[in-house]
Protein backbone atom coordinates (compact mmCIF):
# COMPACT_ATOMS: atom_id res chain seq x y z
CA UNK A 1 102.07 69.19 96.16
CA UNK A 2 101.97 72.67 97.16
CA UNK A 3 101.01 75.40 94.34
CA UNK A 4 102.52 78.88 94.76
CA UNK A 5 100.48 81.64 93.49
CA UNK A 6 102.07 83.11 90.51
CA UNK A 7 101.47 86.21 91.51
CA UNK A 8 102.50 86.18 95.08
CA UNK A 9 105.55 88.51 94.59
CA UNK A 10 104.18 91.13 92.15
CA UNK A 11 101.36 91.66 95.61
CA UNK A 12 104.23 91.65 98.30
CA UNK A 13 106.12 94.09 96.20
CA UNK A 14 102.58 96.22 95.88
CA UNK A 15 102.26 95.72 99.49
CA UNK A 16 105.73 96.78 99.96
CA UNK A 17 105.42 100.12 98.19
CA UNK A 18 101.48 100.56 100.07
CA UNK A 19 103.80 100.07 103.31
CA UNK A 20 106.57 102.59 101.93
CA UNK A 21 104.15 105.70 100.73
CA UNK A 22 101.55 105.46 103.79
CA UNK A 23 104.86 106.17 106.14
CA UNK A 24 107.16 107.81 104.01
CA UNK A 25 104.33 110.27 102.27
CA UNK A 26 104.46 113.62 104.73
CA UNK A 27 108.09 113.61 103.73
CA UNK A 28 107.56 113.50 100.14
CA UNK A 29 104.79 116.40 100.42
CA UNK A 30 107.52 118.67 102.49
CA UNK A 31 110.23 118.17 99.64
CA UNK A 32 107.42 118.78 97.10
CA UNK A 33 106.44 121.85 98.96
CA UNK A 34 110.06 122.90 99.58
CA UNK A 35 110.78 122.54 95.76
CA UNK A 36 107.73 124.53 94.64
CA UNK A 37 108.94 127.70 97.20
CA UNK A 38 111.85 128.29 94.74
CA UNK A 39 109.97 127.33 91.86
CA UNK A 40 109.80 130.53 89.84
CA UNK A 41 111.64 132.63 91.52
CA UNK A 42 108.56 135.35 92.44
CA UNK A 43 107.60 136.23 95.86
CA UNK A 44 104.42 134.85 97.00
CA UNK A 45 102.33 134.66 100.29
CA UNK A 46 103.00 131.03 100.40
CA UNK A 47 104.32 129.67 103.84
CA UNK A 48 108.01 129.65 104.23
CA UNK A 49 109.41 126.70 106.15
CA UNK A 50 111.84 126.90 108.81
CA UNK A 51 113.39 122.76 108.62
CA UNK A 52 111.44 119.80 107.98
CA UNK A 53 109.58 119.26 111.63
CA UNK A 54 108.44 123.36 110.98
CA UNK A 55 107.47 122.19 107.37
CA UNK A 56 105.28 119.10 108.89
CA UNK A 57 103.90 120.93 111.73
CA UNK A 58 102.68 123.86 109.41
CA UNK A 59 101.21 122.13 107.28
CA UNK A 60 99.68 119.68 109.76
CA UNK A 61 98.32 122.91 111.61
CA UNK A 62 97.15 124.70 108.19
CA UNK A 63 95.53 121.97 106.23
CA UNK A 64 95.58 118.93 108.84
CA UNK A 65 95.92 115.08 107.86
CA UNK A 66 94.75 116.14 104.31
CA UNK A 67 97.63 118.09 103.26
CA UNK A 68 100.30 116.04 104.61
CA UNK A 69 98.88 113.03 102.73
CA UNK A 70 98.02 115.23 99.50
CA UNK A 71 98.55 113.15 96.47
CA UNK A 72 98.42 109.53 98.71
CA UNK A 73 96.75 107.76 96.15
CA UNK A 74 98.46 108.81 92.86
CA UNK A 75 101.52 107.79 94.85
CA UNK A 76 100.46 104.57 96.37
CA UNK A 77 99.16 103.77 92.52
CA UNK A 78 102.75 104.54 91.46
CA UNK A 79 104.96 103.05 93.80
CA UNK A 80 102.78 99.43 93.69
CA UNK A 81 103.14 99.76 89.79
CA UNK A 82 106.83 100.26 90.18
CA UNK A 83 107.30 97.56 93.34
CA UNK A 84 105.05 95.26 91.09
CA UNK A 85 106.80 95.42 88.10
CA UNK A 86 110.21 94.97 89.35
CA UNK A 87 109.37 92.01 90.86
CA UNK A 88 107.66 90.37 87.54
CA UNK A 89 110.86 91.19 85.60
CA UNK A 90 112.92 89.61 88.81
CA UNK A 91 110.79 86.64 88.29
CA UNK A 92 111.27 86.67 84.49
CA UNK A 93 114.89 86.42 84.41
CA UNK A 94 114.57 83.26 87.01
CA UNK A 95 114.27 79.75 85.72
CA UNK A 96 112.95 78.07 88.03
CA UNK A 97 112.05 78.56 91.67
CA UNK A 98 115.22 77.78 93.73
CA UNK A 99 116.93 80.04 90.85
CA UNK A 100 119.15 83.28 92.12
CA UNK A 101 120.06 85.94 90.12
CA UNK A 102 122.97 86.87 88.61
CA UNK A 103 124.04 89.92 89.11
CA UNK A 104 123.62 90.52 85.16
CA UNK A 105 120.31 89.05 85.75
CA UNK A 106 119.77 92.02 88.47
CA UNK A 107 120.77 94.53 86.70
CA UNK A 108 118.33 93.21 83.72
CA UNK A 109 115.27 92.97 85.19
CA UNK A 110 116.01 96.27 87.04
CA UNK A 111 116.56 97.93 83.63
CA UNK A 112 113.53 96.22 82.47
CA UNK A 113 111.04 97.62 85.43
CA UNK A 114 113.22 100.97 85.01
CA UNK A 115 111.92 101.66 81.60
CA UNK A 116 108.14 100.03 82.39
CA UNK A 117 107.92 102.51 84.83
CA UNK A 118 109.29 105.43 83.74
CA UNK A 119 106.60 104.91 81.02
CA UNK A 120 103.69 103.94 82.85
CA UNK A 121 104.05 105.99 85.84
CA UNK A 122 105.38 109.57 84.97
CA UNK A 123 101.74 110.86 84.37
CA UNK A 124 100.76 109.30 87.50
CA UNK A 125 103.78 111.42 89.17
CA UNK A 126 102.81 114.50 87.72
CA UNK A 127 99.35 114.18 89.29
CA UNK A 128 100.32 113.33 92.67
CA UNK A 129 102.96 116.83 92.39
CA UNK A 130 99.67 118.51 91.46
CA UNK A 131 97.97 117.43 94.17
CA UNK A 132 100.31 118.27 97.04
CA UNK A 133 100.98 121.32 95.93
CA UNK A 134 96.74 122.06 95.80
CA UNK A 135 95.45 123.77 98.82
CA UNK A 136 94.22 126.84 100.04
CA UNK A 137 97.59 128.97 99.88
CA UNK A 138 98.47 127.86 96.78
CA UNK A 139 95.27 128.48 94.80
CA UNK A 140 95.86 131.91 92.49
């Protein structure tokens, strides 16, 4: 008799959103970035970017491998959370192994995660904005 690890997809959807945010973060900095040039509205010395490859390469040049992964762990701390929890309430609306989902189920245990981590995460959101928008240029 073979035991599965109760656990086993709560880690591959962790893994899943390590996997997302270590590829996926640069982009997430240059929308960040983009967003915070229109922020206020007040002229600033702040770089302005051209397109996404000018925004990458800028800030690649400017602050290196640093600033285009500013704000990597809050994120990979959020996304696991999120990845994790959707998978628990997946597995919560299942009765038994061989069990698929309804698409009521679905659209439960999405709803479910949803809320989880809307609450649990949102402070860990607003820490990883703070932190890609920190760096030299952006310091008053």
């Amino acid at each position: 008799m073979v035991v599965k690890w109760e656990w086993e997809n709560a880690t591959a959807g962790a893994v899943a959103g390590f996997a997302t945010v270590a590829i996926m973060h640069p982009l997430d900095v240059v929308c960040t970035r983009f967003q915070d040039t229109v922020n206020d509205g007040r002229m600033s010395n702040l770089p302005s970017y051209k397109n996404i490859p000018n925004a990458i390469f800028t800030i690649a040049r400017s602050e290196g491998s640093r600033g285009l992964y500013a704000g990597f762990t809050p994120a990979v701390i959020g996304s696991s959370i999120s990845w994790g929890l959707y998978s628990r309430a997946k597995k919560r609306y299942s009765h038994d192994e061989e069990d698929k989902l309804s698409p009521g189920h679905h659209l439960a245990a999405a709803a479910e995660a949803g809320a989880l981590v809307s609450f649990f995460t949102n402070p860990v959101w607003v820490i990883k904005t703070r932190l890609q928008l920190q760096n030299p240029l952006h310091q008053t």
